[in-house]
Protein backbone atom coordinates (compact mmCIF):
# COMPACT_ATOMS: atom_id res chain seq x y z
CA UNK A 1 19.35 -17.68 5.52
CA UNK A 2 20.39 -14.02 6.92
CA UNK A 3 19.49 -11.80 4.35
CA UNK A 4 16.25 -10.99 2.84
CA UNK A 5 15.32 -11.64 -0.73
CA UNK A 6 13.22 -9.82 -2.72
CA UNK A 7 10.50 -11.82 -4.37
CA UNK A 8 12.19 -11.90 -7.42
CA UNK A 9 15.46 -13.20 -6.50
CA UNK A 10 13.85 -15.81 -4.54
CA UNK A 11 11.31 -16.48 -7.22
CA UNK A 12 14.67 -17.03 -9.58
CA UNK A 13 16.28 -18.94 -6.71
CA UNK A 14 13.34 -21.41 -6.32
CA UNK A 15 13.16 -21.62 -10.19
CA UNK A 16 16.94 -23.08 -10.07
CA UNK A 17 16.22 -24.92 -7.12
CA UNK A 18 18.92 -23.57 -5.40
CA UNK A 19 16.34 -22.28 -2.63
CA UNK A 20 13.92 -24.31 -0.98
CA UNK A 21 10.58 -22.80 -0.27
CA UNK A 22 10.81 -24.79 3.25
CA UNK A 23 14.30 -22.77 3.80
CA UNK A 24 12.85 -19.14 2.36
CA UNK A 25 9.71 -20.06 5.02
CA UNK A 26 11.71 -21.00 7.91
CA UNK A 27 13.64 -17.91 7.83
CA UNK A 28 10.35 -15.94 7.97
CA UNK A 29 9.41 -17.42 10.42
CA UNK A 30 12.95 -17.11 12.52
CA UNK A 31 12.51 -13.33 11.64
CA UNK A 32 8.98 -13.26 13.26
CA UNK A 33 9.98 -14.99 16.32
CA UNK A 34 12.63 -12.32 16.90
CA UNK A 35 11.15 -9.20 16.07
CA UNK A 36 7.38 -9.59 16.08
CA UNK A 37 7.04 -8.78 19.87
CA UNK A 38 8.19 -5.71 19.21
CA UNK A 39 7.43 -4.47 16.47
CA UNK A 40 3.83 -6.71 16.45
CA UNK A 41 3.29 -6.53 12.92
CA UNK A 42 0.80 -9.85 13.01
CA UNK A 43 -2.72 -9.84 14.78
CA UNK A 44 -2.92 -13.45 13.71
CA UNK A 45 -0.37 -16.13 12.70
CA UNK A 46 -0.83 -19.64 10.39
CA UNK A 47 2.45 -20.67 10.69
CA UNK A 48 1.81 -24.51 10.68
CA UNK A 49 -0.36 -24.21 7.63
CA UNK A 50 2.26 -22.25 6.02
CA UNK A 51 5.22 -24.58 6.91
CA UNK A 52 2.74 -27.51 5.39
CA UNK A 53 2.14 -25.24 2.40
CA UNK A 54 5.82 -24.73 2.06
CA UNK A 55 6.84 -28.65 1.69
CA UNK A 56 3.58 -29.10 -0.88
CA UNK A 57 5.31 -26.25 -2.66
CA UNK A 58 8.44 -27.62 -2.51
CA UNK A 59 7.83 -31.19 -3.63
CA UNK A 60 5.48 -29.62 -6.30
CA UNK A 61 8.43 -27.67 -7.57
CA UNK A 62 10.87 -30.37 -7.38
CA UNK A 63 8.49 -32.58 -9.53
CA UNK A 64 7.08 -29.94 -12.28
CA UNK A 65 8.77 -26.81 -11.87
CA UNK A 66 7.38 -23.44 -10.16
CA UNK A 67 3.87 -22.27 -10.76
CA UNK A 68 5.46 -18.73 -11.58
CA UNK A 69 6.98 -15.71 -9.53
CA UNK A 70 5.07 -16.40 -6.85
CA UNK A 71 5.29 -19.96 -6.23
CA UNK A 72 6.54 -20.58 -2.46
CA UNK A 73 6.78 -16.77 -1.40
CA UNK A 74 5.86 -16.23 1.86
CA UNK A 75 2.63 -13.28 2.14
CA UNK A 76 0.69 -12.23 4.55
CA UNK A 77 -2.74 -9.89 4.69
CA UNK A 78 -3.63 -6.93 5.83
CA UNK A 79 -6.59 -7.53 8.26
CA UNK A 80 -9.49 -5.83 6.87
CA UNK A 81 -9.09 -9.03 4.27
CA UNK A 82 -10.46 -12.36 4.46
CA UNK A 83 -8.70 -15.65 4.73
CA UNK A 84 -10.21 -18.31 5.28
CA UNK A 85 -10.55 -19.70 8.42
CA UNK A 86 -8.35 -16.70 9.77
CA UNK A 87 -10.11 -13.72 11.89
CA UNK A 88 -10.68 -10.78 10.45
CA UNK A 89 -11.41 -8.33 12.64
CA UNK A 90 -10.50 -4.93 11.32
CA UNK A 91 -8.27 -4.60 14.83
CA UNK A 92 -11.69 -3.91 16.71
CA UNK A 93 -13.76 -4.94 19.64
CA UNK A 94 -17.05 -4.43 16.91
CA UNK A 95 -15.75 -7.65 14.72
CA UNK A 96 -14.12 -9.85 17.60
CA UNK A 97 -14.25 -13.20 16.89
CA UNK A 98 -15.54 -13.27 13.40
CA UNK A 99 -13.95 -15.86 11.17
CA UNK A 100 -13.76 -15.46 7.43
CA UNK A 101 -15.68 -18.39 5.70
CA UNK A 102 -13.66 -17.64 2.44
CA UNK A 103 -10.52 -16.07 0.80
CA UNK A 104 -10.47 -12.34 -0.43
CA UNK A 105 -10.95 -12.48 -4.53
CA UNK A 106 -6.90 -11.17 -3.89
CA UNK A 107 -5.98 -13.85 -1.57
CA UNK A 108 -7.39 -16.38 -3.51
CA UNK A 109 -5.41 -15.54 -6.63
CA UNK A 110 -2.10 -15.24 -4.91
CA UNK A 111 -2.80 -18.40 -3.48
CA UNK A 112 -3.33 -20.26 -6.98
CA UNK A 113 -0.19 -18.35 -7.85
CA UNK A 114 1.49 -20.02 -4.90
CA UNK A 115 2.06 -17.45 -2.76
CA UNK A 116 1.78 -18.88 1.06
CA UNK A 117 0.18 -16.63 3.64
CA UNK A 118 1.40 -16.45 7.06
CA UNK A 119 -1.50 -14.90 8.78
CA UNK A 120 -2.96 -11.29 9.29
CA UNK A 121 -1.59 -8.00 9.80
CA UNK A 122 -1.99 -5.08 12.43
CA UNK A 123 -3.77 -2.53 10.41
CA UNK A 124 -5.53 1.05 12.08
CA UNK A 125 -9.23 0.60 13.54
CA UNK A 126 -10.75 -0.72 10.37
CA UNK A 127 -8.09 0.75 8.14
CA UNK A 128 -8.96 4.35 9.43
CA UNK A 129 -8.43 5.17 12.93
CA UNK A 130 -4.72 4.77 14.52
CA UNK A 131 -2.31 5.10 15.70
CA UNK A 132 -4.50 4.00 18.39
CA UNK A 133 -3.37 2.08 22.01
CA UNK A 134 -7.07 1.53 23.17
CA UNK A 135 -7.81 -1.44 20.94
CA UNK A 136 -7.38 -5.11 21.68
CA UNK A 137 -4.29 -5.00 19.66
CA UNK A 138 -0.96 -2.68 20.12
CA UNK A 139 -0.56 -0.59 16.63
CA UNK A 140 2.87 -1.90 14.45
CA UNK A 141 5.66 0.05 15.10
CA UNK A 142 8.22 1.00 12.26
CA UNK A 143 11.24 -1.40 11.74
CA UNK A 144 13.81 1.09 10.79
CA UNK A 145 13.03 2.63 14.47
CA UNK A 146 10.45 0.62 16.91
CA UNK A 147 9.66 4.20 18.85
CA UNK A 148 8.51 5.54 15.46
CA UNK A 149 5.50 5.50 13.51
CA UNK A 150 4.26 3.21 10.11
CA UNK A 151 2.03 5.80 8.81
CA UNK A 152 -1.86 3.91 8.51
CA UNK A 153 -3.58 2.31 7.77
CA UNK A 154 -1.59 -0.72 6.21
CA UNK A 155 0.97 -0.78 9.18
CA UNK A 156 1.54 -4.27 9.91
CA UNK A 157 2.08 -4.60 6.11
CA UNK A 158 4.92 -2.43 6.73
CA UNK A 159 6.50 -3.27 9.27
CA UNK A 160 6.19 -7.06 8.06
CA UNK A 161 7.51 -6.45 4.71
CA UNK A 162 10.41 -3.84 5.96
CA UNK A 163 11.48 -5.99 8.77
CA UNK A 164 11.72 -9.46 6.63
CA UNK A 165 8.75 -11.27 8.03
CA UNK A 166 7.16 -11.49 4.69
CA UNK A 167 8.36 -10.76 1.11
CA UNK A 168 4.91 -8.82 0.23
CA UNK A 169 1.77 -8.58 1.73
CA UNK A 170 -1.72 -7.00 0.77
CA UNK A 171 -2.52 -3.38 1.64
CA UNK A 172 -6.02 -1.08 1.16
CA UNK A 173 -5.94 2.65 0.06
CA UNK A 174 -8.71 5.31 0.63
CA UNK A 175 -6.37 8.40 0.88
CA UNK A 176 -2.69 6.55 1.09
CA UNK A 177 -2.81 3.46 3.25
CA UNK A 178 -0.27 1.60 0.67
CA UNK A 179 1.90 4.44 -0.06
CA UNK A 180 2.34 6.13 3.13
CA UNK A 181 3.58 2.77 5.11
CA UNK A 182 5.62 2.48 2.35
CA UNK A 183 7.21 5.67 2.69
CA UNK A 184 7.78 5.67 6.16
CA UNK A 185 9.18 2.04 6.18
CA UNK A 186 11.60 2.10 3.08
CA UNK A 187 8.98 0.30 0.61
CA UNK A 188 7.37 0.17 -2.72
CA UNK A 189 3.88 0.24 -2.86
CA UNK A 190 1.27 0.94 -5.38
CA UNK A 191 -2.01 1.82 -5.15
CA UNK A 192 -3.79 0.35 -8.54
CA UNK A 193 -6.12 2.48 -11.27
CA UNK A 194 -9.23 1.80 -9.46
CA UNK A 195 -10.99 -1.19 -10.50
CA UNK A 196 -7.91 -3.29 -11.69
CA UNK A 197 -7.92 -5.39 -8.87
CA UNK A 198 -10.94 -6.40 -7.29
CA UNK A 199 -12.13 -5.64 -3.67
CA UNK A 200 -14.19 -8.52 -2.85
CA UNK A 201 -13.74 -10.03 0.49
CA UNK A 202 -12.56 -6.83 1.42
CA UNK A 203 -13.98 -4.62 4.59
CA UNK A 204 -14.64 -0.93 3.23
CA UNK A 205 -14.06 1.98 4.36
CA UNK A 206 -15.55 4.48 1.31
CA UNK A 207 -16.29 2.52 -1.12
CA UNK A 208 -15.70 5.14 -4.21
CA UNK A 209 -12.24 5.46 -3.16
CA UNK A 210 -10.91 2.17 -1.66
CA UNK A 211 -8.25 0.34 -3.59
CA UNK A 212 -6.47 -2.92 -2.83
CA UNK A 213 -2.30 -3.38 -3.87
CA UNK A 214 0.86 -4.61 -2.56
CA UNK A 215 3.42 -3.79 -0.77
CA UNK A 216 6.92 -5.15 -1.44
CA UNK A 217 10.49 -4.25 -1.36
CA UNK A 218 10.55 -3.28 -4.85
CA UNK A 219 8.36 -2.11 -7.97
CA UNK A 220 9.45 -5.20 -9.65
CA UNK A 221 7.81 -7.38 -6.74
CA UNK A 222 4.53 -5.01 -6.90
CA UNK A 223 4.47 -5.67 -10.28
CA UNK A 224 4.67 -9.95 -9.96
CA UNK A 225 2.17 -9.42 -6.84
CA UNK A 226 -0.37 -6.64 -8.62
CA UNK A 227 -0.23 -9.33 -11.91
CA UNK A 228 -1.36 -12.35 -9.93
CA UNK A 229 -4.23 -9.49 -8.19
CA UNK A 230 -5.46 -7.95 -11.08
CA UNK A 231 -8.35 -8.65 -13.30
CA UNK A 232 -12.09 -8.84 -13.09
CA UNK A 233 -14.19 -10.05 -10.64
CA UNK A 234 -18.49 -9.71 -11.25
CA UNK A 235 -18.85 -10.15 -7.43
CA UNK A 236 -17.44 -6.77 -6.79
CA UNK A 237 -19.46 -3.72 -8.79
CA UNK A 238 -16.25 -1.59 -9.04
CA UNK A 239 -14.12 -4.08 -10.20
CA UNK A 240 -13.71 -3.19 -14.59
CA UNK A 241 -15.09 -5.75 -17.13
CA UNK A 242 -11.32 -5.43 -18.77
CA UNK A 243 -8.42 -7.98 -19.19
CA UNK A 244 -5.78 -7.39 -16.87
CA UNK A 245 -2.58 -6.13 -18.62
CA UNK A 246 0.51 -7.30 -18.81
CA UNK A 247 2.93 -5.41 -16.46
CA UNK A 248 5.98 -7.44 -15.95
CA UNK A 249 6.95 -8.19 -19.21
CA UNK A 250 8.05 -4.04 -20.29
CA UNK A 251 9.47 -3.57 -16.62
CA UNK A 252 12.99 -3.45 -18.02
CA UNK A 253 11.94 -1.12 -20.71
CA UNK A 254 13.85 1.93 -19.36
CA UNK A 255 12.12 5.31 -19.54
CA UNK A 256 13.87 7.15 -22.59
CA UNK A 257 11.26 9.34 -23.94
CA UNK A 258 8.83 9.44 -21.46
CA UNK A 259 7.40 12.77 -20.01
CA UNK A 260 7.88 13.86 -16.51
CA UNK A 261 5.93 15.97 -14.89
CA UNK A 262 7.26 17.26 -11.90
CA UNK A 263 4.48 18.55 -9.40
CA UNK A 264 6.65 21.13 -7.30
CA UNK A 265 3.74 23.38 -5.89
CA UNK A 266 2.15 19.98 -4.32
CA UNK A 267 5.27 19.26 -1.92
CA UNK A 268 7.25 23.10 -2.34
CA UNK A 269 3.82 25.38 -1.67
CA UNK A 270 0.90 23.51 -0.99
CA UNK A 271 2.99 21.75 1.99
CA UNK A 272 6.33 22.01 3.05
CA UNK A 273 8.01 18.66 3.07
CA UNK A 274 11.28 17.90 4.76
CA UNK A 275 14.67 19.24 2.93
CA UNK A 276 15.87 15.61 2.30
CA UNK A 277 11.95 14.96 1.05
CA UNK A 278 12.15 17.69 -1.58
CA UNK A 279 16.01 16.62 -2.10
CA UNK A 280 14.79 12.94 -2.76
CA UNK A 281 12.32 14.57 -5.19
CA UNK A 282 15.09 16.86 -7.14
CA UNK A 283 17.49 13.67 -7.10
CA UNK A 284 15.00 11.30 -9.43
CA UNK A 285 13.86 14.16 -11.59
CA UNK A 286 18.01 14.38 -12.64
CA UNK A 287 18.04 10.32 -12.42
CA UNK A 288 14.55 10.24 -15.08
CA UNK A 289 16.28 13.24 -17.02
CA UNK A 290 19.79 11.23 -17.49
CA UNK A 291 17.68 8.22 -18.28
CA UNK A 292 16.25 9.78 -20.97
CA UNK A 293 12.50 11.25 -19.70
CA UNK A 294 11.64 14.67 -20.71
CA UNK A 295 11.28 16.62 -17.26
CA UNK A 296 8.60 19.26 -17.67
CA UNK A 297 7.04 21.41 -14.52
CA UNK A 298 3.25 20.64 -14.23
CA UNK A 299 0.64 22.53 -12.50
CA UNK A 300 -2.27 21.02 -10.80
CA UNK A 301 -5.06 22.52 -8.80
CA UNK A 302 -3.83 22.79 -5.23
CA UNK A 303 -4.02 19.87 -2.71
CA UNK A 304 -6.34 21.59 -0.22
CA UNK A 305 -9.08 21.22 -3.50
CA UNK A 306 -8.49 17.66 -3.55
CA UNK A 307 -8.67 17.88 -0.02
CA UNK A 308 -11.86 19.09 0.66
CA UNK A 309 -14.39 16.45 -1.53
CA UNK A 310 -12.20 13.64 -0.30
CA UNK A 311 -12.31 14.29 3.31
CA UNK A 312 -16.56 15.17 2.59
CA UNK A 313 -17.09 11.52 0.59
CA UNK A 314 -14.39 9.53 2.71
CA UNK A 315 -16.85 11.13 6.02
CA UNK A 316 -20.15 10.59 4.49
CA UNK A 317 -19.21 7.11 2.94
CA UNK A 318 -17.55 5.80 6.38
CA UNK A 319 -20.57 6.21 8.29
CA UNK A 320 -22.74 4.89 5.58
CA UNK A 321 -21.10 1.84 6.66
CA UNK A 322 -20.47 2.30 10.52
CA UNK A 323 -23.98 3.89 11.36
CA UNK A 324 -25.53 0.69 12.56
CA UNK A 325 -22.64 -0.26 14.65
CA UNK A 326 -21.97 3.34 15.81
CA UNK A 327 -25.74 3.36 16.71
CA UNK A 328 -25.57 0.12 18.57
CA UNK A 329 -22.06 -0.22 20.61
CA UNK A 330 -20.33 3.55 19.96
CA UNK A 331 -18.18 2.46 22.93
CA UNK A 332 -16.87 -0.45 21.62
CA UNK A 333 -14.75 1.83 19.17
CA UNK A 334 -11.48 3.03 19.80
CA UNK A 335 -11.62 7.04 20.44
CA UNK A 336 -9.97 7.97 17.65
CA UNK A 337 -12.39 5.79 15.30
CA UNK A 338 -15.18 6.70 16.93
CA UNK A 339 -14.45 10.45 16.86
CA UNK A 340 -13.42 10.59 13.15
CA UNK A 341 -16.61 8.58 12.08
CA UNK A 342 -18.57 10.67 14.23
CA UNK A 343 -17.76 13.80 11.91
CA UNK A 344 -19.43 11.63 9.30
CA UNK A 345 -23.20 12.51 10.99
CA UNK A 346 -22.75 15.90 9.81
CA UNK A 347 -22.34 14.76 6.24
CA UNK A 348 -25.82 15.57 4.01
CA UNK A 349 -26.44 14.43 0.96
CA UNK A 350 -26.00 18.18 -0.35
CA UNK A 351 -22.08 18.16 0.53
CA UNK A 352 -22.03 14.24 -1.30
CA UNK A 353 -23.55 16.13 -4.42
CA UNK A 354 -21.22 19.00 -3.95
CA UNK A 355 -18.18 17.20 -3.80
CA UNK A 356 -18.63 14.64 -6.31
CA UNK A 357 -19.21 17.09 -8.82
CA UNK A 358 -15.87 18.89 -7.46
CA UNK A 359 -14.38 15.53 -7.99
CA UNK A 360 -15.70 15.14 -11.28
CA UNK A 361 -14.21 18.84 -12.09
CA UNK A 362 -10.45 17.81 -10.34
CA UNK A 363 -10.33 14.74 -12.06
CA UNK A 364 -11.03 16.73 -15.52
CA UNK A 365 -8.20 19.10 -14.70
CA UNK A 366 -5.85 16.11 -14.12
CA UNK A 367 -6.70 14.47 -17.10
CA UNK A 368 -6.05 17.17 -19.39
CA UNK A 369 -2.42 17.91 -17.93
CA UNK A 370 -1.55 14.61 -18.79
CA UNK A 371 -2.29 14.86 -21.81
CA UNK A 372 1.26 16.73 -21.77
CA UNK A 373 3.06 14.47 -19.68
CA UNK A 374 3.32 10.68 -19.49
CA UNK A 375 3.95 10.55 -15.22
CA UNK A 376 3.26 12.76 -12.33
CA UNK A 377 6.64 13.32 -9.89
CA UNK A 378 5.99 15.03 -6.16
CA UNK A 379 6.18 13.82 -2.96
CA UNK A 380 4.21 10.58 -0.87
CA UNK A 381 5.01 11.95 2.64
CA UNK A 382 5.97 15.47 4.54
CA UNK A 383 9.25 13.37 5.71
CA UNK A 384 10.95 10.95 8.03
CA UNK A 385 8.71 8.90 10.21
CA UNK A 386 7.49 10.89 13.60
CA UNK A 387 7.91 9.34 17.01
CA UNK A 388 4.67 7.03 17.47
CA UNK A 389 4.22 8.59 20.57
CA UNK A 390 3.87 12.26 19.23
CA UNK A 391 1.13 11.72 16.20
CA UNK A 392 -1.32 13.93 16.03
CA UNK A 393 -4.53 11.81 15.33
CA UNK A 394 -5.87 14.76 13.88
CA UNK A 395 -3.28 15.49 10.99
CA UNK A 396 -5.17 14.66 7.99
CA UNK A 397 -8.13 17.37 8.98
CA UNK A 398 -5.54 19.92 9.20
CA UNK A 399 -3.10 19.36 6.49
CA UNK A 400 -3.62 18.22 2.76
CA UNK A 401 -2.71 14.73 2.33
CA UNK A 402 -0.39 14.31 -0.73
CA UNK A 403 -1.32 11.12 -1.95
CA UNK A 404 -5.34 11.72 -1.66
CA UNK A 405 -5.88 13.19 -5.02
CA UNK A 406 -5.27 10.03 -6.81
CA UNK A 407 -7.78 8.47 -4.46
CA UNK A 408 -10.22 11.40 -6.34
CA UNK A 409 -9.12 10.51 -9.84
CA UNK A 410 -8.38 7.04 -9.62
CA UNK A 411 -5.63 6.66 -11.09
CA UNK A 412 -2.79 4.63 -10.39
CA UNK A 413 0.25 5.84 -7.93
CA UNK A 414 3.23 4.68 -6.18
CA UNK A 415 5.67 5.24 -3.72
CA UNK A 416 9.01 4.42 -4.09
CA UNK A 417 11.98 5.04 -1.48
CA UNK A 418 14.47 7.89 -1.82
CA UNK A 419 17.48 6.94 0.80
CA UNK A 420 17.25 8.37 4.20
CA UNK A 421 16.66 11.32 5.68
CA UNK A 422 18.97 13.03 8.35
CA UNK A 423 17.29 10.63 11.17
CA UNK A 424 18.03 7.87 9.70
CA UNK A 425 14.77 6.71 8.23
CA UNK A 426 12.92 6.49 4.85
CA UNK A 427 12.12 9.40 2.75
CA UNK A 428 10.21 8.31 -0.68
CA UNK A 429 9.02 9.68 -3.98
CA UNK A 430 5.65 9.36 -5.64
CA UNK A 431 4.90 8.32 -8.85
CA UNK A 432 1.41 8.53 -11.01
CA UNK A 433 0.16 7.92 -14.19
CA UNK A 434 -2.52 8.00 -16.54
CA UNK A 435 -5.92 5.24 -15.43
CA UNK A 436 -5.44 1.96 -16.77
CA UNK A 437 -1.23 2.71 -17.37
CA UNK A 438 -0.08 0.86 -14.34
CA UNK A 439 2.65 -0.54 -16.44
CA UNK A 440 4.14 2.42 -16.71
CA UNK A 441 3.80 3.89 -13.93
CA UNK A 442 6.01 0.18 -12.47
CA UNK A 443 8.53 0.74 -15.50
CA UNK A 444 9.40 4.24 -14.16
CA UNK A 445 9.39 2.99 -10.75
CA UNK A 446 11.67 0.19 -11.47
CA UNK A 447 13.98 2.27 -14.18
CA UNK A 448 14.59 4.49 -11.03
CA UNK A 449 15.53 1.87 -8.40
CA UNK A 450 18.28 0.48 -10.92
CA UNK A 451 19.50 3.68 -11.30
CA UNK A 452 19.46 4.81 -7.62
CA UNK A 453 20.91 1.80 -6.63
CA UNK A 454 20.13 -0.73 -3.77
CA UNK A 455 19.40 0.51 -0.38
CA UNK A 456 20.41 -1.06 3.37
CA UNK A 457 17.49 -2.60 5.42
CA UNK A 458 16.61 -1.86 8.85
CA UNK A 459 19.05 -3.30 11.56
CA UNK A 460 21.65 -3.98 8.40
């Protein structure tokens, strides 16, 4: 098998039999073999369990049909996310050699969906601090271009996904870690209303703004992988007492009639994103406008408001949970870890007050402007991927991040890619919506890839 599926033509594939899950599996694997030592993706690999995985699927199949979408496609996890019997070690010297006892509530429900994991992924210094080269474990480099940067923290996810390695994989978002891999590798990736899928078994980094989602080559496969995720779970306090809701079944719905709001001062003032960012962004407000959305130009407070409470509560809530081990082995920390949490000393409870009730305001001031439109339109990334080489580890102090505010609010919001940019790699739009409307939010998504059309894959 040379090209790559997407889950849902392999899911149809396997369905028909005309694909074995054994096949789909081995090519994964080929694909690992080849580019995993250089683009090193994987921290950990479970590739006999996942070839014996594959043949139970397969006979399984052959005997009573698939489980679903999922049944027989290869995953893997980001590695702040326990599997069982895997290590999860947050790409640190602090966890080395700890070995999950059980699944993540998220692995465990792909699993009974039949999804087969392949191992854990490269993330940043527990899914904060990278790109970083003093840790036991190189950082992921992007697919599209090897000397060029993932964006953080779900890298490996990425790079796995992008490169063919895996058909989806789990990522974590505190201020983009989903959607900012996924715009610098070419993705889809959403980052769910918080609460809709549930974080246990998960390492945390602030606890009021993590999120756990997929990424995946397109919003149709985030929506099969966020269905099998979603739902409650009483073992994690954030995760909502609500049914999950259906969003695969409206995918194909179209968007006629829909409102659009198109956040210009976010990636045209606030920041300057790159031409063929803001031309990416101009592009799907004329594809949702022939489509049949109503394109309207919304204002929001400005991203340096957002900026400050999230950057105070992602500080203060980081050390809350790195104190001990910053207190007892600070060297064991990469430097750029150790320096970031650091900052999170200075945080009193006074600037925890202060910004949660700035939150609370900022979340208000969203709500009530979408009360006017059904999605939010702007940009998920300043541009093309940089050289890995030439980050600045200090970025997100000194610019607003664009996909932080819906960290603040909590509602849900995806990237989706918008061709290339003049160096050849990934630029991407981002799409939110109202809490709890993840449906929609995939339906736009998906309504916008038909339209734009398919896109080539790194090395294709």
């Amino acid at each position: 098998m040379s090209a790559i599926p997407t889950i849902a033509e392999a899911a149809r594939a396997i369905a028909a039999r005309s694909l074995s899950p054994v096949e789909l599996m081995r090519a994964c694997i080929g694909r690992i073999e080849r580019s995993e030592p250089t683009l090193h993706a994987f921290v950990a690999l479970d590739l006999e369990r996942a070839i014996a995985a594959a043949r139970a699927a397969e006979a399984r199949i052959m005997r009573d049909g698939a489980r679903g979408p999922l049944d027989g496609i290869p995953v893997a996890h980001k590695d702040i996310v326990d599997v069982a019997g895997l290590p999860t070690t947050a790409c640190s010297r602090i966890l080395a050699g700890t070995i999950a006892a059980r699944d993540a509530a998220v692995v465990r429900r792909w699993a009974e969906a039949g999804a087969i994991s392949l191992g854990k992924l490269t993330t940043h210094e527990f899914a904060w601090g990278g790109p970083s080269f003093d840790l036991p474990t190189p950082p992921a480099r992007n697919p599209w271009n090897p000397e060029h940067f993932t964006a953080g923290s779900s890298s490996g996810t990425g790079a796995a996904v992008a490169s063919g390695m895996i058909l989806g994989g789990t990522g974590s978002d505190t201020g983009g870690s989903i959607r900012g891999p996924a715009a610098l590798c070419g993705l889809a990736g959403i980052k769910p209303t918080y609460g809709l899928v549930p974080r246990t078994g998960v390492i945390p980094l602030a606890w009021s703004m993590d999120h756990v989602g997929p990424l995946a080559w397109t919003a149709e496969d985030c929506a099969l992988l966020l269905q099998a995720a979603a739902g409650h779970d009483p073992e994690d306090p954030g995760s909502a007492a609500r049914p999950a809701p259906d969003l695969v079944s409206g995918l194909g719905d179209g968007v006629k009639g829909l409102r659009v709001g198109v956040v210009r001062h976010f990636h045209e003032a606030d920041v300057q994103v790159s031409p063929a960012t803001r031309q990416g962004i101009d592009a799907a407000a004329r594809i949702f406008a022939d489509l049949g959305a109503e394109l309207r130009d919304v204002t929001l407070p400005p991203l340096g408001e957002f900026w400050a409470p999230g950057m105070t509560l992602l500080l203060g809530e980081a050390f809350a949970v790195h104190g001990p081990w910053l207190r007892a082995q600070r060297a064991a920390y990469g430097e750029i870890l150790r320096e970031r949490l650091l900052l999170g000393a200075l945080i009193t409870g006074e600037h925890i007050i202060a910004a949660q009730r700035l939150r609370r305001r900022l979340a208000g001031e969203v709500a009530a402007a979408m009360r006017e439109v059904d999605l939010l339109l702007t940009a998920a990334a300043m541009g093309e991927a940089p050289r890995i080489d030439a980050v600045d580890p200090w970025i997100g102090f000194r610019t607003p991040s664009l996909t932080l505010p819906f960290n603040l609010t909590g509602q849900p919001a995806m990237t989706v890619c918008a061709g290339l940019g003049e160096g050849g790699l990934p630029v991407a739009i981002q799409l939110a919506g109202r809490p709890w409307e993840d449906a929609t939010v995939l339906r736009a998504a998906h309504a916008y890839e038909q339209a734009r059309g398919p896109l080539r894959r790194p090395g294709a």
